[in-house]
C-alpha atoms as a PDB file:
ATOM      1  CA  UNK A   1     -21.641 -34.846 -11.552  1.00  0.00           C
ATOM      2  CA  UNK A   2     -17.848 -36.351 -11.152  1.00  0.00           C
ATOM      3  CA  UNK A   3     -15.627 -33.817 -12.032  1.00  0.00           C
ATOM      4  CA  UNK A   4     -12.402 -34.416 -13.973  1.00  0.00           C
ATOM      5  CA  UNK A   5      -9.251 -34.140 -12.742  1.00  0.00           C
ATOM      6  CA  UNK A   6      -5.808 -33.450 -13.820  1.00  0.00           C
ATOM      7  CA  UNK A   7      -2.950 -35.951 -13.244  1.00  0.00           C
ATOM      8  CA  UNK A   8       0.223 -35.874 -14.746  1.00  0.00           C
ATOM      9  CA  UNK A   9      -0.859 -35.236 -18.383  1.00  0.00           C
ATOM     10  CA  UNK A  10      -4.222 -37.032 -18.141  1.00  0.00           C
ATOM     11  CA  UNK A  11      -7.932 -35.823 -17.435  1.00  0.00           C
ATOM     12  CA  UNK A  12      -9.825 -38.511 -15.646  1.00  0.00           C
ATOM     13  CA  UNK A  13     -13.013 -38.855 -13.832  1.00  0.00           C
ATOM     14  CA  UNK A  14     -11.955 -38.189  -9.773  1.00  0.00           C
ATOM     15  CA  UNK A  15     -12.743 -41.680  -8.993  1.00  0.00           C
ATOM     16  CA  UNK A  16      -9.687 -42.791 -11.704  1.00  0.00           C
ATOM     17  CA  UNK A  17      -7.163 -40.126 -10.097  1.00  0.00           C
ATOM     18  CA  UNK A  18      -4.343 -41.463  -8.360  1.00  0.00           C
ATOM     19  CA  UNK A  19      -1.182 -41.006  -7.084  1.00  0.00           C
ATOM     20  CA  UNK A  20       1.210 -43.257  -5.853  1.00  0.00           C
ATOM     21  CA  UNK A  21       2.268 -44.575  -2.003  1.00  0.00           C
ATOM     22  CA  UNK A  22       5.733 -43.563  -3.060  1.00  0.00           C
ATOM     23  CA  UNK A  23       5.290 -39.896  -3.837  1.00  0.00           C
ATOM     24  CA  UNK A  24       7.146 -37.256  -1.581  1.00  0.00           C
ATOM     25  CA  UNK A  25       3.952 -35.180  -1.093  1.00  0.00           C
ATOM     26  CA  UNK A  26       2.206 -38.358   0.553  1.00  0.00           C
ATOM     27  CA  UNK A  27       5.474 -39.614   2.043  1.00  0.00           C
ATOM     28  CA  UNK A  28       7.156 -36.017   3.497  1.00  0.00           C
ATOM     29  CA  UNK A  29       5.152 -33.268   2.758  1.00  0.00           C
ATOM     30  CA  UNK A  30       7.857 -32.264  -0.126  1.00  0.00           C
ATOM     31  CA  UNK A  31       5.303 -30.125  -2.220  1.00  0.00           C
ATOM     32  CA  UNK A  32       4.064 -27.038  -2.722  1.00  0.00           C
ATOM     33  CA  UNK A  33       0.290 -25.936  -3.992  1.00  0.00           C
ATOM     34  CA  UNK A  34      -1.275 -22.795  -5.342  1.00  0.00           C
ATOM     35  CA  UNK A  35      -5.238 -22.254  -5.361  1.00  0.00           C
ATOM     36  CA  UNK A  36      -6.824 -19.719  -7.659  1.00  0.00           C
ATOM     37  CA  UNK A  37     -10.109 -18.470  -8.017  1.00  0.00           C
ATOM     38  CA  UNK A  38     -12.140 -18.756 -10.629  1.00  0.00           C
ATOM     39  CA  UNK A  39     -15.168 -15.705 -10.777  1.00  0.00           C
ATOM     40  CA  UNK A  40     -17.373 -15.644 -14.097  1.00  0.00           C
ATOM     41  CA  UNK A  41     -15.864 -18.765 -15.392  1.00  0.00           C
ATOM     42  CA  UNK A  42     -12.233 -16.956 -15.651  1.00  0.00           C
ATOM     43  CA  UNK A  43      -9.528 -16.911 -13.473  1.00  0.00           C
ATOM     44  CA  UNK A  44      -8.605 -14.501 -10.971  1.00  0.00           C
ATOM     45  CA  UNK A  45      -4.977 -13.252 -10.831  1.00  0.00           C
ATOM     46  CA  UNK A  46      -2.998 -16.497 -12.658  1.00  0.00           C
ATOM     47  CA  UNK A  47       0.033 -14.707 -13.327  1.00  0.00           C
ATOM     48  CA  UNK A  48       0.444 -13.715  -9.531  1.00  0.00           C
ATOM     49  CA  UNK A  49       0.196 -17.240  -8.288  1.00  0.00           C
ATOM     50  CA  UNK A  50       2.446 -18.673 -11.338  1.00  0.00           C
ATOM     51  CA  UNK A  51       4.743 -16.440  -9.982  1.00  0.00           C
ATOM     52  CA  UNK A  52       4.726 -17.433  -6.805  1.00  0.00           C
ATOM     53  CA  UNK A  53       4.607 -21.173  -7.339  1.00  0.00           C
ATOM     54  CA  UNK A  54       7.960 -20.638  -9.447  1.00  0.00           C
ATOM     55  CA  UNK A  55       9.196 -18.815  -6.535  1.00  0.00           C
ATOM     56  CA  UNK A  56       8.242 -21.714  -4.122  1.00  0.00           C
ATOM     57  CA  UNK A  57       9.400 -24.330  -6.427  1.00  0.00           C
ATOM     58  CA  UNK A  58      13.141 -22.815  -6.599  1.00  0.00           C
ATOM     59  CA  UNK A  59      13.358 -22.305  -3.017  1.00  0.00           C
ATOM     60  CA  UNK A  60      12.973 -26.001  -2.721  1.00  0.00           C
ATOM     61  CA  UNK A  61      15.274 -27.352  -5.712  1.00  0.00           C
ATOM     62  CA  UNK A  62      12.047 -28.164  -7.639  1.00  0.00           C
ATOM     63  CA  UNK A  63      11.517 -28.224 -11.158  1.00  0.00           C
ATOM     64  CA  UNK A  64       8.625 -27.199 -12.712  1.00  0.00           C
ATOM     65  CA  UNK A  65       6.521 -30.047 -14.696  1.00  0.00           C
ATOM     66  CA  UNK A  66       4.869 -27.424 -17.332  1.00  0.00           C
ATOM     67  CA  UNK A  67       5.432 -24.156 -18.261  1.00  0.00           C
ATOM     68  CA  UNK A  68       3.379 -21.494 -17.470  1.00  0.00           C
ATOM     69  CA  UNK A  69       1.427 -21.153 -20.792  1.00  0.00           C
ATOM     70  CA  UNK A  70       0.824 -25.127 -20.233  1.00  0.00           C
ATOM     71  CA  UNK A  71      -0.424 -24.638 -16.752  1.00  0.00           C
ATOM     72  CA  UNK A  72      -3.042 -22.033 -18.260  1.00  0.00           C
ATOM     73  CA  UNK A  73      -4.172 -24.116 -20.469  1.00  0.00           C
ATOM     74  CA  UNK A  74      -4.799 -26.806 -18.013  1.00  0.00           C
ATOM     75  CA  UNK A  75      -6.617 -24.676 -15.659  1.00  0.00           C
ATOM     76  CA  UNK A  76      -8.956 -23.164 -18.905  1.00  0.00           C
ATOM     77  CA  UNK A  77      -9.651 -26.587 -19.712  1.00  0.00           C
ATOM     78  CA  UNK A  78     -10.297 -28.096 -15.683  1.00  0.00           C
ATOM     79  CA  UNK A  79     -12.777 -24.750 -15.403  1.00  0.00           C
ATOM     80  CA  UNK A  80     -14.818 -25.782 -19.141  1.00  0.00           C
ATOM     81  CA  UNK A  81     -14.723 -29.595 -18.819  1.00  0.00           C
ATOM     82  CA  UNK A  82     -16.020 -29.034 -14.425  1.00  0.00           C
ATOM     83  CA  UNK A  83     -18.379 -26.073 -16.019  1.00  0.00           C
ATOM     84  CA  UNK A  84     -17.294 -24.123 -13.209  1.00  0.00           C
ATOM     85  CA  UNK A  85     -18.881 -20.414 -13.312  1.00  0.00           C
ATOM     86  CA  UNK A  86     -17.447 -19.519  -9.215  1.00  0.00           C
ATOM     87  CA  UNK A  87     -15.295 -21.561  -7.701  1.00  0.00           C
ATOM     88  CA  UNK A  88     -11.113 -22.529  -6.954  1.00  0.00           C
ATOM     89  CA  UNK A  89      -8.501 -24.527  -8.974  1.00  0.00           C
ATOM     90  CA  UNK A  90      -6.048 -26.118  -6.820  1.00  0.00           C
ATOM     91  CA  UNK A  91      -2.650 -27.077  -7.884  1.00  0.00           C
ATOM     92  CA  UNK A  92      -0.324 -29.414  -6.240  1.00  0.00           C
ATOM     93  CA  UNK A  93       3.729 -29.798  -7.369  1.00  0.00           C
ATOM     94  CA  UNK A  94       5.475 -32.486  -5.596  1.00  0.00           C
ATOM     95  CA  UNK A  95       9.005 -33.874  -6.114  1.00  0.00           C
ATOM     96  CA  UNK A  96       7.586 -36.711  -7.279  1.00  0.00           C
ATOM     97  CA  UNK A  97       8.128 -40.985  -6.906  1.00  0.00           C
ATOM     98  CA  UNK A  98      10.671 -42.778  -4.826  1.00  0.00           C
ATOM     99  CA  UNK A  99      11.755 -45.071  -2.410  1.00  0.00           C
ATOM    100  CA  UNK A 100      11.686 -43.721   1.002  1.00  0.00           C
ATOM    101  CA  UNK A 101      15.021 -42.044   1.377  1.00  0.00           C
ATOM    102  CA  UNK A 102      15.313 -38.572   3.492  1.00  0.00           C
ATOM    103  CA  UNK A 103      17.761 -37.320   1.061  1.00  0.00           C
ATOM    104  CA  UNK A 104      16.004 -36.160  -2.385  1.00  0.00           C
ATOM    105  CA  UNK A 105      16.510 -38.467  -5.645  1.00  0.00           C
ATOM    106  CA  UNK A 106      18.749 -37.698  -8.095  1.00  0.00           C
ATOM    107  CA  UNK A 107      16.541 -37.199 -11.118  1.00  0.00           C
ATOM    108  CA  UNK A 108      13.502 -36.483  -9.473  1.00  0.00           C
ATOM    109  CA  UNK A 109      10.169 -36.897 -12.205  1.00  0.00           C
ATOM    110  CA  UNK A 110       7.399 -34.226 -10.488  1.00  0.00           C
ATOM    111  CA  UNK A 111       3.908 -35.296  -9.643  1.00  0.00           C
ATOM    112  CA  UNK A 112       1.250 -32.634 -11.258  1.00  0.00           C
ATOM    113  CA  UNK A 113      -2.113 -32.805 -10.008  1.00  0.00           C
ATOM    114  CA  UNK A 114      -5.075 -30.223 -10.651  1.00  0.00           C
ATOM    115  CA  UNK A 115      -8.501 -30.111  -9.247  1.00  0.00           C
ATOM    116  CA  UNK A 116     -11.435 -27.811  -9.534  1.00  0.00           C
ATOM    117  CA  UNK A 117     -14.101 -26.957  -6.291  1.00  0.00           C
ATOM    118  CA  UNK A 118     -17.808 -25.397  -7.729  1.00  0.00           C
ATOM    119  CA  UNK A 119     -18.277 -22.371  -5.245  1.00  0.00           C
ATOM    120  CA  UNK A 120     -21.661 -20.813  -6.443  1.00  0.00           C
ATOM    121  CA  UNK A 121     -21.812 -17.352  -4.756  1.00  0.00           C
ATOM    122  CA  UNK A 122     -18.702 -16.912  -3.526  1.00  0.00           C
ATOM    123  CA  UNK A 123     -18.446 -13.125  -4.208  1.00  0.00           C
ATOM    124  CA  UNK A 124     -21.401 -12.951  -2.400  1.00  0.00           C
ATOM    125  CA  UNK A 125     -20.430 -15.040   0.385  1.00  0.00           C
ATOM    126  CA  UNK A 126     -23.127 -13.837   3.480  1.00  0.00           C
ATOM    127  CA  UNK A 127     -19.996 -14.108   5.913  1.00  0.00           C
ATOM    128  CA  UNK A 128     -18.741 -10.794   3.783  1.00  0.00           C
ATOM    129  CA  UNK A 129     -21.604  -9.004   5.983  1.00  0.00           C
ATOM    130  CA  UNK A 130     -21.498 -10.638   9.627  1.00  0.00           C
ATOM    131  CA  UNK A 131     -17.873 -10.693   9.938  1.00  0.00           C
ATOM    132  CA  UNK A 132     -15.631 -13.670  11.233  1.00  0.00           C
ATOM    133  CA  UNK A 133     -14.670 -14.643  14.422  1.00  0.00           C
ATOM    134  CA  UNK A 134     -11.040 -15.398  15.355  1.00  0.00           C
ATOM    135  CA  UNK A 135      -9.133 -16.597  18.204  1.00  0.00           C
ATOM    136  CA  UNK A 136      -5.130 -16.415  18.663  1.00  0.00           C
ATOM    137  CA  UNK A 137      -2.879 -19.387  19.218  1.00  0.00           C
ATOM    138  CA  UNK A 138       0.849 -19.942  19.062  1.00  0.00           C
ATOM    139  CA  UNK A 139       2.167 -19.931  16.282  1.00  0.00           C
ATOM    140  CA  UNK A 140       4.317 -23.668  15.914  1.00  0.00           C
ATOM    141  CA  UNK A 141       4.768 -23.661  12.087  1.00  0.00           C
ATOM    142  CA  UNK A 142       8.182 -24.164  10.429  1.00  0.00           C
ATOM    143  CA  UNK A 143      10.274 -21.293   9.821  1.00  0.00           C
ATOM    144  CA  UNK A 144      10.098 -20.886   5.846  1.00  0.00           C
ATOM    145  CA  UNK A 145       5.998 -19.931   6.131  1.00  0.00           C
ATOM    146  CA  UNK A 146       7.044 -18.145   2.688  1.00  0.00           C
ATOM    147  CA  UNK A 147       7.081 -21.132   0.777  1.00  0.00           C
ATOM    148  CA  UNK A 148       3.917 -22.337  -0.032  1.00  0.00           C
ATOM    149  CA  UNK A 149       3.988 -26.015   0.936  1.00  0.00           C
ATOM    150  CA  UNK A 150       1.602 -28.404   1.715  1.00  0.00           C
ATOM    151  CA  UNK A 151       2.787 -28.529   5.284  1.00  0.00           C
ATOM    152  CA  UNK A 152      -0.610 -27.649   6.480  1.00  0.00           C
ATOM    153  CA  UNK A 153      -1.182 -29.859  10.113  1.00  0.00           C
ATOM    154  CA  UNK A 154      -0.855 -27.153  12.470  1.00  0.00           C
ATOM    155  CA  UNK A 155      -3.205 -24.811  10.508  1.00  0.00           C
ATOM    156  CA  UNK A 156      -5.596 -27.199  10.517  1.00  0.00           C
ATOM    157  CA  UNK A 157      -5.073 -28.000  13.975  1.00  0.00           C
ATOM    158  CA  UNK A 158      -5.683 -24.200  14.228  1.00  0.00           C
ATOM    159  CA  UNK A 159      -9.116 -24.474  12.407  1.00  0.00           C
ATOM    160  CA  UNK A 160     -10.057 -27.025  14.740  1.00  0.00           C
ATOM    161  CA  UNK A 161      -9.234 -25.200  17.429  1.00  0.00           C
ATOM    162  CA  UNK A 162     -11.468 -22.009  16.436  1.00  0.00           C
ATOM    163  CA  UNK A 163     -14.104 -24.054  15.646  1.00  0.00           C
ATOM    164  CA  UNK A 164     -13.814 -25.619  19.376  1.00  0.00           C
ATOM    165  CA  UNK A 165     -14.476 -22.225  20.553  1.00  0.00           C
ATOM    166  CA  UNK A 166     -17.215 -21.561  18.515  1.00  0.00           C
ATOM    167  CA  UNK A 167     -14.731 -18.912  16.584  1.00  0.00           C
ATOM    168  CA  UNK A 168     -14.450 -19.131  12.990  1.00  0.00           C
ATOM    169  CA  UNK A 169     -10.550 -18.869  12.207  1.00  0.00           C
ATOM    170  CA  UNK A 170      -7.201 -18.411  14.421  1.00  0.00           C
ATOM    171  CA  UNK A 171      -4.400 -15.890  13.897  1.00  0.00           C
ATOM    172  CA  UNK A 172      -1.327 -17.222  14.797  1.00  0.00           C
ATOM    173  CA  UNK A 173       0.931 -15.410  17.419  1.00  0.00           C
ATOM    174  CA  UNK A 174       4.506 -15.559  17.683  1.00  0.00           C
ATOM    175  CA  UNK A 175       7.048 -13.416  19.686  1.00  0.00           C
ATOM    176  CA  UNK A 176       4.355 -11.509  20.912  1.00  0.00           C
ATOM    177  CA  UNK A 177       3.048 -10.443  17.929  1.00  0.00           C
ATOM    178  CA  UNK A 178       0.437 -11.799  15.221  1.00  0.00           C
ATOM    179  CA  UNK A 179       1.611 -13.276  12.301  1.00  0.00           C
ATOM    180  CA  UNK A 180      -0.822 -14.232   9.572  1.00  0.00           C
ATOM    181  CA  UNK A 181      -4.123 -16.273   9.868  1.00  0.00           C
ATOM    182  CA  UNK A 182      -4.115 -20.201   9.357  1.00  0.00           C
ATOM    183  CA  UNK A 183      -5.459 -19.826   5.439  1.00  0.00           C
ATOM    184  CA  UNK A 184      -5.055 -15.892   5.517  1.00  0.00           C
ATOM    185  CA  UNK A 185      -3.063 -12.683   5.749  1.00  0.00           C
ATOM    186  CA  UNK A 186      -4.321 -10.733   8.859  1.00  0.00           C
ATOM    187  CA  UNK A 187      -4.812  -6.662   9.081  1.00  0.00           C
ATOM    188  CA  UNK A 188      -6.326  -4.299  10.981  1.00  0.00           C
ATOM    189  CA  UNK A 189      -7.086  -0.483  10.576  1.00  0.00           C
ATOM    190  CA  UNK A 190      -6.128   2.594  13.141  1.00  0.00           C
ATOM    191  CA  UNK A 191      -7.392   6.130  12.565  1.00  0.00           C
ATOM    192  CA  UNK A 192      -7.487   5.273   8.997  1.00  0.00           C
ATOM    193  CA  UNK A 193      -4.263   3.411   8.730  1.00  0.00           C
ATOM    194  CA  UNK A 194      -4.143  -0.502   7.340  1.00  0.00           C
ATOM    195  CA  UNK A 195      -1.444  -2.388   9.506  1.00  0.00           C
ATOM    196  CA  UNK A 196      -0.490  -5.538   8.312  1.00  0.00           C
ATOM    197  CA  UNK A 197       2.812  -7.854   8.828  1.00  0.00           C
ATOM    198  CA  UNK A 198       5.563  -6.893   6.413  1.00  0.00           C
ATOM    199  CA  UNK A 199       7.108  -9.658   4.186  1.00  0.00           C
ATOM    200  CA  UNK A 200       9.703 -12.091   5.603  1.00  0.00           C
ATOM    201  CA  UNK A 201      10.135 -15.767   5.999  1.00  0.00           C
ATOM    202  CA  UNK A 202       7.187 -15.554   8.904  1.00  0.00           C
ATOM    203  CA  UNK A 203       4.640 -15.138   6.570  1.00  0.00           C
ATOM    204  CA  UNK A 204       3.002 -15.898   3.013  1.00  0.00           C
ATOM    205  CA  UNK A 205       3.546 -13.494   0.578  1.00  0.00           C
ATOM    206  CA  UNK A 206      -0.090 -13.682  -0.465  1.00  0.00           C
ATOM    207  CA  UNK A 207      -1.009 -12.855  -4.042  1.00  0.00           C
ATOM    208  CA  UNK A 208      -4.418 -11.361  -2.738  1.00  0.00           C
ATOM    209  CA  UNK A 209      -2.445  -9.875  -0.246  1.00  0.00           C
ATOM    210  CA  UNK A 210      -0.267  -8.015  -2.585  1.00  0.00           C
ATOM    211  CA  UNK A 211      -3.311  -7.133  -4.955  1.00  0.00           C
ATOM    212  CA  UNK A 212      -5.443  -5.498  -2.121  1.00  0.00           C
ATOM    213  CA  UNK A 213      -2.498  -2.975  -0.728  1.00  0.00           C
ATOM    214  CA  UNK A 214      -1.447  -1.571  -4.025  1.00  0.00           C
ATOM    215  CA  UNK A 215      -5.315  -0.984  -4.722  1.00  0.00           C
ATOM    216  CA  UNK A 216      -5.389   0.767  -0.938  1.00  0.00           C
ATOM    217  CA  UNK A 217      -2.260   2.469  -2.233  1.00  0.00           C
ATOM    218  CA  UNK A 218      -3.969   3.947  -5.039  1.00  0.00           C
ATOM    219  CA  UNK A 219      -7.370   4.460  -2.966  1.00  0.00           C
ATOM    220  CA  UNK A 220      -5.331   6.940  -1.397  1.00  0.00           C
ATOM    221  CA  UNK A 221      -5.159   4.134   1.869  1.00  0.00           C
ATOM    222  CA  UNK A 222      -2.252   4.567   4.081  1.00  0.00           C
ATOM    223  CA  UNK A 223      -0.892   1.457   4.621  1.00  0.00           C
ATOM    224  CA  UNK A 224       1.845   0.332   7.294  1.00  0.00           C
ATOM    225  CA  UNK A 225       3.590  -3.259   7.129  1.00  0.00           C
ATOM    226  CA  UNK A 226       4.769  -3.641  10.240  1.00  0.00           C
ATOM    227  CA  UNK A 227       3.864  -6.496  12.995  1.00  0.00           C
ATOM    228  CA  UNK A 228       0.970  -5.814  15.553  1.00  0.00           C
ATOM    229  CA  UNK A 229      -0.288  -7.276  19.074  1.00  0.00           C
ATOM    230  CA  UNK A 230      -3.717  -9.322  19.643  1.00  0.00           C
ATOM    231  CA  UNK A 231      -4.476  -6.521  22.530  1.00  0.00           C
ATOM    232  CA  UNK A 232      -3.381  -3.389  19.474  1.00  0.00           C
ATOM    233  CA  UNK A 233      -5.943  -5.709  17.263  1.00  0.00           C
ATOM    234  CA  UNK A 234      -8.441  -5.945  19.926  1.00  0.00           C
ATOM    235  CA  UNK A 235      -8.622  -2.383  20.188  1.00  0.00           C
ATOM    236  CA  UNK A 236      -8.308  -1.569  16.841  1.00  0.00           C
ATOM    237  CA  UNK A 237     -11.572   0.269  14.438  1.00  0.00           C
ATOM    238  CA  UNK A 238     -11.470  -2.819  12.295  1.00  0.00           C
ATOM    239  CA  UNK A 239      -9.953  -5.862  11.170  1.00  0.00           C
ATOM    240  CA  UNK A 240     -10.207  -8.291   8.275  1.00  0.00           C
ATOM    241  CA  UNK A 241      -8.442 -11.270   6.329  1.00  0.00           C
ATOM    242  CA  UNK A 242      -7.351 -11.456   2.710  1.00  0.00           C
ATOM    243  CA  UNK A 243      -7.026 -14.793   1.090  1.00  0.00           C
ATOM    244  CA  UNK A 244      -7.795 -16.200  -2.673  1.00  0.00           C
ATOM    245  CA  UNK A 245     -10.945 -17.699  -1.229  1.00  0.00           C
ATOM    246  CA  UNK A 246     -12.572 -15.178   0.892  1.00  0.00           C
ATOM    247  CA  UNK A 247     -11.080 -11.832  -1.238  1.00  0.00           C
ATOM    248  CA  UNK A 248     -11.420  -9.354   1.769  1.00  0.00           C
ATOM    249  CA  UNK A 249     -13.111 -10.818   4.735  1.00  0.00           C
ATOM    250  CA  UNK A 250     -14.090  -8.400   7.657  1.00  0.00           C
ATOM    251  CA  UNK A 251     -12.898  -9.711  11.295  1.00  0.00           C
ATOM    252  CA  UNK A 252     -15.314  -8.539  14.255  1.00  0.00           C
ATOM    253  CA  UNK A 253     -14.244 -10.645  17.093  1.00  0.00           C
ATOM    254  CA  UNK A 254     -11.181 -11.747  18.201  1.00  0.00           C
ATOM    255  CA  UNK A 255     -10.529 -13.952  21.408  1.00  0.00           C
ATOM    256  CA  UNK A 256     -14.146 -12.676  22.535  1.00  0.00           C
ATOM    257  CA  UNK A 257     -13.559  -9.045  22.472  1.00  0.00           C
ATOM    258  CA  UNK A 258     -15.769  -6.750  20.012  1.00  0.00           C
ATOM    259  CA  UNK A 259     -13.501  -5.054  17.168  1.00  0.00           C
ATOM    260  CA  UNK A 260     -15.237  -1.220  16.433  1.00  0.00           C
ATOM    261  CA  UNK A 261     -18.369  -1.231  16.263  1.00  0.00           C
ATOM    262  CA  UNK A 262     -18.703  -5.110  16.484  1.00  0.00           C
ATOM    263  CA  UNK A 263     -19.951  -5.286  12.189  1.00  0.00           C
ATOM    264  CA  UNK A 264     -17.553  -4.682   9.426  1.00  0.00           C
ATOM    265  CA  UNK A 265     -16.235  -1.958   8.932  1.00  0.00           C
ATOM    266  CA  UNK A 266     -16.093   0.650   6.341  1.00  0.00           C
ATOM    267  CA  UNK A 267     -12.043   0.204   4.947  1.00  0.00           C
ATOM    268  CA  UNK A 268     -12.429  -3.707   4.356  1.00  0.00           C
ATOM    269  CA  UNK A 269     -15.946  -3.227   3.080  1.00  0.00           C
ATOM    270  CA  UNK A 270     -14.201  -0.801   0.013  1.00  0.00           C
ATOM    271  CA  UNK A 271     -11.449  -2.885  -0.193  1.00  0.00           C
ATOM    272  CA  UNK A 272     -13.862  -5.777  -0.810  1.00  0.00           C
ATOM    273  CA  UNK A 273     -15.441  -4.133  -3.726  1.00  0.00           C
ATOM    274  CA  UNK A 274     -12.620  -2.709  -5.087  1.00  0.00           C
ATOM    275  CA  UNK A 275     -10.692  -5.818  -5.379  1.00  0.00           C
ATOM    276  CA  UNK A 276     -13.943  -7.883  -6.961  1.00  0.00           C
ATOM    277  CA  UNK A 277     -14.121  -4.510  -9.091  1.00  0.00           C
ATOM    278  CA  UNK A 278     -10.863  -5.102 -10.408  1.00  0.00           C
ATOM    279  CA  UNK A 279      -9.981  -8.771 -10.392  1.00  0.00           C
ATOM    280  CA  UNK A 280     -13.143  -9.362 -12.563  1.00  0.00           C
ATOM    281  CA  UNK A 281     -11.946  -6.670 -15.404  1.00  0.00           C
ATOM    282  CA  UNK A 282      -8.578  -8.464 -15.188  1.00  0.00           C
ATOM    283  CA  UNK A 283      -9.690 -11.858 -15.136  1.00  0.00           C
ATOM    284  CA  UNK A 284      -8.622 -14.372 -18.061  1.00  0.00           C
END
């Protein structure tokens, strides 16, 4: 069935949806996106990623299209009209249709486009019990990795890259130590302890990120945000990803070397059904 799609007020078949040769996004990269799950037919932490998409939009002089009660409504109505049960809601904010100039124009009119992806299963995704596989690379991003643009080459080159190797993602390295994953937040666990990167422009402040450590926090988890090596990940009891499409996903092999016991472990197994746990009570 061809799903509808939201595009600057309108709901149209995706074979109608279109945006301009002139818009920034296509022309520059001069967006940003969000993507939220969607478990049960209702959405999984909204408020979090409105947040942050307000966040990314000031950083870059952007103004937002809707307000926030608007954009819920749109993404209620993109979930009914798709009949999506599991699945994501993608949202893309660019500055909008110009001439090609590098300097922004003055009254800029933002481009607003929403699409739905049908994910049956997802909670139950079969990768939650294998584990992933990850290689490292150098991290070559731009600096401001805290905005949430749609400057997304290099981690796709990344993907590509991992999947070259027969690996399943890539965790980026920079200055020696690993910064986040190329669709992910990384982590691993010592004698009990989660380790993750602490917030900064080197990383995305990721909304399932933030979710999963304050639900560690009141696990009784001790968590440390501080940066860590490939070799200190290599060696560590476990390791896992957090993302708004994969929740918690267990890491069991990175650059060929066995994490633990070489099967996901028993932290991002809890953590896993913790945060389904809770994000389904909260859902709206």
């Amino acid at each position: 069935m061809m799903r509808i799609v939201y595009v600057n007020g309108d709901y149209v078949p995706e074979d109608e949806a279109k945006v301009s040769v002139f818009d920034r996004g296509f022309l520059f990269a001069d967006g940003v996106y969000e993507v939220t799950s969607v478990l049960g037919g209702k959405l999984i932490d909204f408020s979090g990623h409105a947040a942050r998409l307000r966040r990314s939009l000031g950083e870059l002089e952007m103004e937002s299209p809707v307000t926030e009660e608007a954009l819920l409504a749109i993404h209620r109505e993109l979930v009914s009209r798709n009949g999506i049960e599991d699945g994501l809601v993608y949202l893309q904010v660019t500055r909008g249709v110009a001439d090609r100039d590098f300097a922004y124009p003055a009254e800029p009119k933002p481009t607003l486009v929403l699409f739905t992806q049908s994910k049956p299963g997802m909670a139950d995704a079969p990768m939650a019990r294998t584990g992933l596989s990850v290689i490292s690379i150098p991290d070559r991003r731009w600096g401001r990795r805290d905005i949430k643009t749609v400057q997304l080459l290099y981690p796709s080159m990344g993907k590509m890259m991992a999947k070259a190797e027969g690996a399943d993602d890539a965790w980026m390295v920079e200055d020696g130590a690993v910064t986040e994953g190329t669709s992910n937040n990384a982590y691993i666990v010592r004698d009990g302890t989660i380790v993750t990167r602490q917030l900064g422009e080197e990383i995305l402040h990721g909304i399932t990120r933030k979710a999963v450590l304050a639900l560690a926090r009141e696990a009784q988890m001790k968590v440390e945000e501080r940066p860590f090596t490939i070799e200190e990940a290599q060696a560590a009891d476990e390791a896992f990803v957090t993302s708004a499409s994969t929740f918690v996903m267990p890491v069991v092999r990175i650059d060929g070397a066995t994490v633990g016991t070489g099967e996901p472990g028993p932290v991002a197994a809890r953590l896993r059904e913790i945060y389904l746990k809770e994000s389904r009570k909260a859902a709206i």
